[in-house]
Protein backbone atom coordinates (compact mmCIF):
# COMPACT_ATOMS: atom_id res chain seq x y z
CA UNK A 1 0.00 0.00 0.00
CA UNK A 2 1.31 3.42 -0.74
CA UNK A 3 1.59 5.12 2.68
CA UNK A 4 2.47 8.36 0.44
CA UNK A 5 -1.82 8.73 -0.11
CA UNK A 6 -3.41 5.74 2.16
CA UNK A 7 -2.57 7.35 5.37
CA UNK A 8 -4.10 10.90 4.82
CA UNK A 9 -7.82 8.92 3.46
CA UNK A 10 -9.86 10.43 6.36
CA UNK A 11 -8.39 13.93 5.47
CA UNK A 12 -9.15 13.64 1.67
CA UNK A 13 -12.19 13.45 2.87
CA UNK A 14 -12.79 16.40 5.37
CA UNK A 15 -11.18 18.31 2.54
CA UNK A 16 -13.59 17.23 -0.87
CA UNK A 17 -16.17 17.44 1.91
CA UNK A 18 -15.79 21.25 2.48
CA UNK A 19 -14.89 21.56 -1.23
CA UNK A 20 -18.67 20.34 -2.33
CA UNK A 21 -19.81 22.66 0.72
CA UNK A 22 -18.16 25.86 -1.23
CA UNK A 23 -19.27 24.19 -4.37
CA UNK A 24 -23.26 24.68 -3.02
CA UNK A 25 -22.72 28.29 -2.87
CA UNK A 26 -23.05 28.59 -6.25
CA UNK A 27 -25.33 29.84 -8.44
CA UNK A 28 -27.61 26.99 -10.63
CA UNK A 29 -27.24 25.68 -12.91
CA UNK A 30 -23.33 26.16 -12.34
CA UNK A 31 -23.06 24.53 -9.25
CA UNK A 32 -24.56 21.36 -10.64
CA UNK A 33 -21.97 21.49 -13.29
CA UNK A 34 -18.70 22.57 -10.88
CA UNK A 35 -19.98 19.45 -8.90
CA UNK A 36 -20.09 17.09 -11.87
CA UNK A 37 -16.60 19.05 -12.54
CA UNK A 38 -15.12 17.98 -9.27
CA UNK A 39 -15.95 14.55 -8.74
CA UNK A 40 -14.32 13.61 -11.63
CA UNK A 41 -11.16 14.48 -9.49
CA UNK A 42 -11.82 13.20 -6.15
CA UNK A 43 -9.53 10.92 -4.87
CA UNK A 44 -12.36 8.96 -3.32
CA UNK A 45 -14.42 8.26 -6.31
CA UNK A 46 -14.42 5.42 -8.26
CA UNK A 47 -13.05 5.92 -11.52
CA UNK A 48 -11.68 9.33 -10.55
CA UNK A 49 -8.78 11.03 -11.91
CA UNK A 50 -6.04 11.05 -9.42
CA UNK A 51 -4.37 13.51 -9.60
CA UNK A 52 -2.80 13.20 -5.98
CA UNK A 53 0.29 16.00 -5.78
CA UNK A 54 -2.81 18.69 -6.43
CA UNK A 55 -4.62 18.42 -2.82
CA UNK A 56 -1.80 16.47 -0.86
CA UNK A 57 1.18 18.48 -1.39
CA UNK A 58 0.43 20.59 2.11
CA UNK A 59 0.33 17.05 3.89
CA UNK A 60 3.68 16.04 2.37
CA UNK A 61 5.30 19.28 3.59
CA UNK A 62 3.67 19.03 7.43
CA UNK A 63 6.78 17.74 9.31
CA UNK A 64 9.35 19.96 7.08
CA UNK A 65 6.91 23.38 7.29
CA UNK A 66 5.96 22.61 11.08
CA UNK A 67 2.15 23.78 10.81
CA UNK A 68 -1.30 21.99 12.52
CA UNK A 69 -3.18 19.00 10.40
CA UNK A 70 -6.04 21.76 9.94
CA UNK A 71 -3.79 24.47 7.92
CA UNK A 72 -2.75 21.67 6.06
CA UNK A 73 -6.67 20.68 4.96
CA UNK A 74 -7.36 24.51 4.41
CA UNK A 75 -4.38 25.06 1.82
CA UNK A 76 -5.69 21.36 0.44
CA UNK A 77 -8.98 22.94 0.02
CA UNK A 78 -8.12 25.70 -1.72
CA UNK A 79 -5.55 23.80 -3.75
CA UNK A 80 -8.38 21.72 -4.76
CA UNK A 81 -10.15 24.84 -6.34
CA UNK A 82 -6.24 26.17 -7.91
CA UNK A 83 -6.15 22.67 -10.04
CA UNK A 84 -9.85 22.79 -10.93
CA UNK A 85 -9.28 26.28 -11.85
CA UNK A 86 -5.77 25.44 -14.04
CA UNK A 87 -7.37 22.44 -15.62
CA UNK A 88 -10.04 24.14 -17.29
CA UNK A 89 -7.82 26.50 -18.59
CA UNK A 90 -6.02 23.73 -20.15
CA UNK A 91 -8.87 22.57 -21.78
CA UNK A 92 -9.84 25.74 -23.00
CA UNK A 93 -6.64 26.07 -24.74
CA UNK A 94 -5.93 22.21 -25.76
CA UNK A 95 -9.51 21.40 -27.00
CA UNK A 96 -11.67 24.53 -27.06
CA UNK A 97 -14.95 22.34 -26.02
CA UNK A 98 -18.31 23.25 -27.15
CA UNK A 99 -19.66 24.85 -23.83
CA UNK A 100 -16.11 26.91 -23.59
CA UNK A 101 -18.84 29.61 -21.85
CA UNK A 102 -19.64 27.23 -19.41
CA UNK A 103 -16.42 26.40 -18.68
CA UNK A 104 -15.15 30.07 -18.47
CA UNK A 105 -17.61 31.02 -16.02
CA UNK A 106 -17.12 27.85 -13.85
CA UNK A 107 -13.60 28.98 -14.08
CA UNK A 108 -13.72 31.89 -12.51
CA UNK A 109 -15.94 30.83 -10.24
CA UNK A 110 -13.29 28.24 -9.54
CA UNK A 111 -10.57 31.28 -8.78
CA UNK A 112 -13.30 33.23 -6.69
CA UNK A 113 -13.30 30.24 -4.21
CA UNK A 114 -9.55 29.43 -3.69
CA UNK A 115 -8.53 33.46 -3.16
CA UNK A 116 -11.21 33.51 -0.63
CA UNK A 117 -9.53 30.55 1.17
CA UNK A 118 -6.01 31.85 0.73
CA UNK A 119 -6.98 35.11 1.86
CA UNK A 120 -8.59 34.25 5.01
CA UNK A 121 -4.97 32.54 5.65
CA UNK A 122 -2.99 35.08 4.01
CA UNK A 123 -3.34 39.06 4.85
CA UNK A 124 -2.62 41.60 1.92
CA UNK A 125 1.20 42.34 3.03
CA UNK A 126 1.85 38.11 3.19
CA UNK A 127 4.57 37.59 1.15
CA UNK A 128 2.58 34.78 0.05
CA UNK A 129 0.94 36.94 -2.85
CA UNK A 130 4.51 37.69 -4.84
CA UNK A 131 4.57 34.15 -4.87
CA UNK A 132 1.01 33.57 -6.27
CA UNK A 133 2.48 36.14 -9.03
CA UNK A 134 5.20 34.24 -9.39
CA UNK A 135 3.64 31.01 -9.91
CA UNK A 136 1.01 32.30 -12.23
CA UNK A 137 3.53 34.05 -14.37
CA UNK A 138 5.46 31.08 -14.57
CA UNK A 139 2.38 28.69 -15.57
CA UNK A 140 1.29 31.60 -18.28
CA UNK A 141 5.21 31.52 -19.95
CA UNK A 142 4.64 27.58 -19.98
CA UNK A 143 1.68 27.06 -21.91
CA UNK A 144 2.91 30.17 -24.24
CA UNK A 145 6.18 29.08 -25.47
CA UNK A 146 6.10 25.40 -25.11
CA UNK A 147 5.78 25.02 -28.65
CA UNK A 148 8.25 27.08 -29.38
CA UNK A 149 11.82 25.48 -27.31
CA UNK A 150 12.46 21.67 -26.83
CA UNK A 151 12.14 21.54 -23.64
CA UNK A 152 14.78 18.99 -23.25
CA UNK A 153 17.08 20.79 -25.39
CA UNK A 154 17.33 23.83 -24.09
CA UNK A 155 15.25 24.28 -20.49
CA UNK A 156 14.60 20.91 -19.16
CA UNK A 157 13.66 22.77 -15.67
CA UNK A 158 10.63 24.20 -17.42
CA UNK A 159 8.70 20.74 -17.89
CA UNK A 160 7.51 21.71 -14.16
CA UNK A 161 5.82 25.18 -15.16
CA UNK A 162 2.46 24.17 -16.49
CA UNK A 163 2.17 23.36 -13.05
CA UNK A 164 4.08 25.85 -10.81
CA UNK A 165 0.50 26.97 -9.27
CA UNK A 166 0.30 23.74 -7.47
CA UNK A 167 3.47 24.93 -5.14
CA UNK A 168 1.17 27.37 -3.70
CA UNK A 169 0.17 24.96 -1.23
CA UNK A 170 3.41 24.38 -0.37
CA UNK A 171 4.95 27.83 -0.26
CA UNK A 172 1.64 28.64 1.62
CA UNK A 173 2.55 25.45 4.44
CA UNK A 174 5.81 26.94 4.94
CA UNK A 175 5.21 30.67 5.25
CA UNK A 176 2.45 29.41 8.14
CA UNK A 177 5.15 27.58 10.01
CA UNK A 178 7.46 30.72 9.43
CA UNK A 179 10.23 29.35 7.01
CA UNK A 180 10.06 31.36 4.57
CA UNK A 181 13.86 31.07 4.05
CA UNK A 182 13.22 27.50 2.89
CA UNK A 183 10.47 28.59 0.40
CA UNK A 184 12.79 28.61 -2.59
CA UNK A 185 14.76 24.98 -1.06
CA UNK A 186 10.97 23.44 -1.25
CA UNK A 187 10.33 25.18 -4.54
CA UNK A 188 13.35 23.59 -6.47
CA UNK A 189 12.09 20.34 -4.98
CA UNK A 190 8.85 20.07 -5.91
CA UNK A 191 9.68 21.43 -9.51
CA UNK A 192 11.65 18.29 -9.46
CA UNK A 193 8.61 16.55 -8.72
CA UNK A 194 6.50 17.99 -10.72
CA UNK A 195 9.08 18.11 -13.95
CA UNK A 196 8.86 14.18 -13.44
CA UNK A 197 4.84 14.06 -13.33
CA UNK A 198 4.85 15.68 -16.03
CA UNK A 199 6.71 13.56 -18.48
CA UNK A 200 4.74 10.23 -16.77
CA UNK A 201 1.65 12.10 -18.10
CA UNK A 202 3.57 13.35 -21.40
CA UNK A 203 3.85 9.27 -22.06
CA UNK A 204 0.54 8.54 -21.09
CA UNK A 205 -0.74 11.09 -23.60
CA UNK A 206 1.88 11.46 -25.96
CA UNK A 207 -1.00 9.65 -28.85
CA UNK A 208 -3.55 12.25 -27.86
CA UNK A 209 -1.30 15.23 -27.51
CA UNK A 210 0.39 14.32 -31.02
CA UNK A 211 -3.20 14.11 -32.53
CA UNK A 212 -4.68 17.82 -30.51
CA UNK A 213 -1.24 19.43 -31.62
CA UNK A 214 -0.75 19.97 -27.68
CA UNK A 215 2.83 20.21 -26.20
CA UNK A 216 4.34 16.64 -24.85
CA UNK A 217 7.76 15.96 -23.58
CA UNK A 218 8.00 12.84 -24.55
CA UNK A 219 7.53 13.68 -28.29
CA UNK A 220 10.30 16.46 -27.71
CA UNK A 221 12.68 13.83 -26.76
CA UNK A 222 11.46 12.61 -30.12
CA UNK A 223 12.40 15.68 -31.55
CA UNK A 224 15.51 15.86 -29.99
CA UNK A 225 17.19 12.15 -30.92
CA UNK A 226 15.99 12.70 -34.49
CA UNK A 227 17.59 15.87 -34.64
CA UNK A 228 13.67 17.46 -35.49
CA UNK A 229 13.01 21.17 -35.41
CA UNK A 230 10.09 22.20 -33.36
CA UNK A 231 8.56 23.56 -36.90
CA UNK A 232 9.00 19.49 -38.39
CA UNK A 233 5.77 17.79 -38.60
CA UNK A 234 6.12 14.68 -36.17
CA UNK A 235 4.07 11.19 -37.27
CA UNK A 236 2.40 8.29 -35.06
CA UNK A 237 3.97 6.31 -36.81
CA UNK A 238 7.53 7.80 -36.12
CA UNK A 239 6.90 8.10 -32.24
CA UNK A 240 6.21 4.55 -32.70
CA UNK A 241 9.10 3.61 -34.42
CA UNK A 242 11.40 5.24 -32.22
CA UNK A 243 9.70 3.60 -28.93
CA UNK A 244 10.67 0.14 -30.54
CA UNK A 245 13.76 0.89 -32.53
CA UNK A 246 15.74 3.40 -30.44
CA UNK A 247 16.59 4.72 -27.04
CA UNK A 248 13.73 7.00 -27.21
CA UNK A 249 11.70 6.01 -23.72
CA UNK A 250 15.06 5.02 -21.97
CA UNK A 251 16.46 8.10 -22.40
CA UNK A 252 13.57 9.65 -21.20
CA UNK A 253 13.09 7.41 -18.07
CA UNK A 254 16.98 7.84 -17.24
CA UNK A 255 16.06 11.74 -16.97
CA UNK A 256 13.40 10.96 -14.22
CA UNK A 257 15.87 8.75 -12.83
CA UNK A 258 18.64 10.97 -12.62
CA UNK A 259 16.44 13.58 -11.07
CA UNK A 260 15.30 11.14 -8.28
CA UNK A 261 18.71 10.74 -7.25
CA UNK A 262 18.54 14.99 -6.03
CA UNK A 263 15.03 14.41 -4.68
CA UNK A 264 15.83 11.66 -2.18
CA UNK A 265 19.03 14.19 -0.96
CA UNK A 266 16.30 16.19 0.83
CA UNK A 267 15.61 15.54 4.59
CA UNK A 268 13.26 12.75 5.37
CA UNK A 269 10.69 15.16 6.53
CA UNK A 270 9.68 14.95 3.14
CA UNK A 271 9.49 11.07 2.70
CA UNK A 272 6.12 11.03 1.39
CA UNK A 273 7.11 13.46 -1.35
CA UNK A 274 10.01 10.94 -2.01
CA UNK A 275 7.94 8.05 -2.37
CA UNK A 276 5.22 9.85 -4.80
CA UNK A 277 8.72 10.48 -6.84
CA UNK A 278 9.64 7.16 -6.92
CA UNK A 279 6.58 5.74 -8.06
CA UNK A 280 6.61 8.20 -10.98
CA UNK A 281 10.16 6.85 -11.84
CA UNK A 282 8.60 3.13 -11.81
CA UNK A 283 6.08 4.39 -13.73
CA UNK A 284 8.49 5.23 -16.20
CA UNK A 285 10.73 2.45 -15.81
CA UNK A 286 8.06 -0.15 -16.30
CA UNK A 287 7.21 1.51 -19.55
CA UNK A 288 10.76 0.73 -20.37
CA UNK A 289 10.17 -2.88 -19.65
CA UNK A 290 7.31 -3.56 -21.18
CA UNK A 291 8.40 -2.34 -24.79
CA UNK A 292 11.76 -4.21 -24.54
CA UNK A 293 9.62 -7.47 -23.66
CA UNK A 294 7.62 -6.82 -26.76
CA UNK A 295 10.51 -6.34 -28.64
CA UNK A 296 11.97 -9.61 -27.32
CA UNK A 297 8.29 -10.93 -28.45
CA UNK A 298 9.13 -9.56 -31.84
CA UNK A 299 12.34 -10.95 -32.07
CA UNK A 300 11.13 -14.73 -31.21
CA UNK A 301 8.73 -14.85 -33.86
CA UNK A 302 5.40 -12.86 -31.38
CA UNK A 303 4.97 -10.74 -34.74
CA UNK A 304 1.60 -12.29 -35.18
CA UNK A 305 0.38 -12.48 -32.19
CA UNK A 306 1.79 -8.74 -31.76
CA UNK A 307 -0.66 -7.56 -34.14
CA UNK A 308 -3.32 -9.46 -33.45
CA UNK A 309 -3.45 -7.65 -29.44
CA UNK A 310 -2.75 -4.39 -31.38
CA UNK A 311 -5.48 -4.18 -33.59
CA UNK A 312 -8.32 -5.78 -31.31
């Protein structure tokens, strides 16, 4: 069982709990649809996206930031509302749905809620808002220019800022303990994190992302080994290739690896953070294993029935 999300259950629930509760505030029939929204999230649901680092990140920072179990559940809750908020506006930009004035308005209803909680734990003068700034300004540069630098050519570090608002929880857990002087320590770490999350859900997607025209790390390392300009139209059938043929996906699990190494240098106050990191890197490193088994399939003859699983 992974301790890193299995012990803090009862709290995932106080927290979606008083999530719904802001939720009924709303005006219909937008509440009905921010509900729907949510619970596609919750940890709790069945066939919910998980999308764990988003509401437990204060809870993996207790110990290090030194606050109480209830200012961790109030940054969770508003943390909740920061990657409903953020994932709508990727969706907006990625897929441009049908009811985009739906899911504007939910938006910033979505905003509305998770200022009000920040505020009622942050005053005006809290340094707390330059970092909200920060963050922002370094999701907005993200989604701008990611199709214009390979990531992994030139700014590797920057696979973590389509997501820099989720370190508001933790900048927030350690400016209530009063350690701000570790806020930028915490920051590089969970941009570590987050850098590796990132390219687990970059290979996840990579099919998707290739077919909306969305940005994807994975087909920048692509880019990259074939020596592919970000203008060069990039193929299924290439990405594919590559997987089977070439060093593609080690190359890109060795990355995750490599960064684990600098993650588990951090104090153990932050084990759970360390664990969440390692499962990514299995993640990645199962991937690995699972194409050079089908290659070994290939190689013994499994060409048939290699086709036959593909195409059923």
């Amino acid at each position: 069982m992974n301790e890193w999300h299995a012990s803090y259950r009862s709290d995932m629930a106080d927290v979606f709990h008083t999530a719904n509760a802001l939720i009924r505030r709303y005006p219909s029939p937008l509440r009905e649809r921010a509900e729907a929204y949510m619970n596609r999230f919750d940890p709790l649901m069945k066939e919910s996206t998980k999308n764990y680092i988003c509401y437990l990140l204060p809870f993996w920072v207790e110990d290090a930031a030194g606050i109480e179990r209830e200012q961790c559940r109030s940054l969770s809750v508003a943390n909740v509302f920061v990657m409903l908020y953020f994932f709508i506006q990727d969706d907006l930009m990625d897929c441009q749905p049908e009811d985009w004035k739906h899911q504007l308005a939910l938006g910033n209803l979505f905003q509305t809620t998770y200022t009000e909680v920040f505020r009622s734990l942050f005053p005006s003068d809290s340094p707390f808002w330059h970092y909200y700034r920060q963050y922002v300004e370094e999701w907005a540069l993200r989604v701008t220019s990611a199709h214009e630098r390979n990531c992994f050519e030139h700014a590797p570090a920057s696979l973590a800022g389509k997501a820099s608002p989720v370190k508001l929880a933790s900048t927030g857990a350690m400016l209530l303990g009063h350690k701000e002087t570790r806020v930028a320590e915490v920051s590089d770490l969970i941009d570590q994190v987050l850098a590796t999350l990132q390219m687990v859900d970059d290979w996840m997607d990579w099919e998707d992302d290739l077919r909306e025209g969305s940005d994807n790390s994975f087909i920048d390392m692509v880019r990259l080994q074939q020596q592919m300009s970000m203008q060069d139209d990039v193929t299924a059938e290439l990405v594919n290739r590559c997987i089977f043929t070439t060093d593609a996906l080690s190359r890109f699990a060795r990355y995750a690896a490599d960064q684990h190494a600098s993650v588990r240098s951090h104090p153990s106050a932050f084990a759970h953070l360390q664990s969440f990191h390692q499962s990514l890197v299995d993640h990645l490193e199962d991937a690995c294993r699972s194409v050079a088994a089908t290659k070994s399939s290939l190689l013994q003859g499994g060409f048939v029935h290699y086709l036959a699983r593909t195409l059923s």
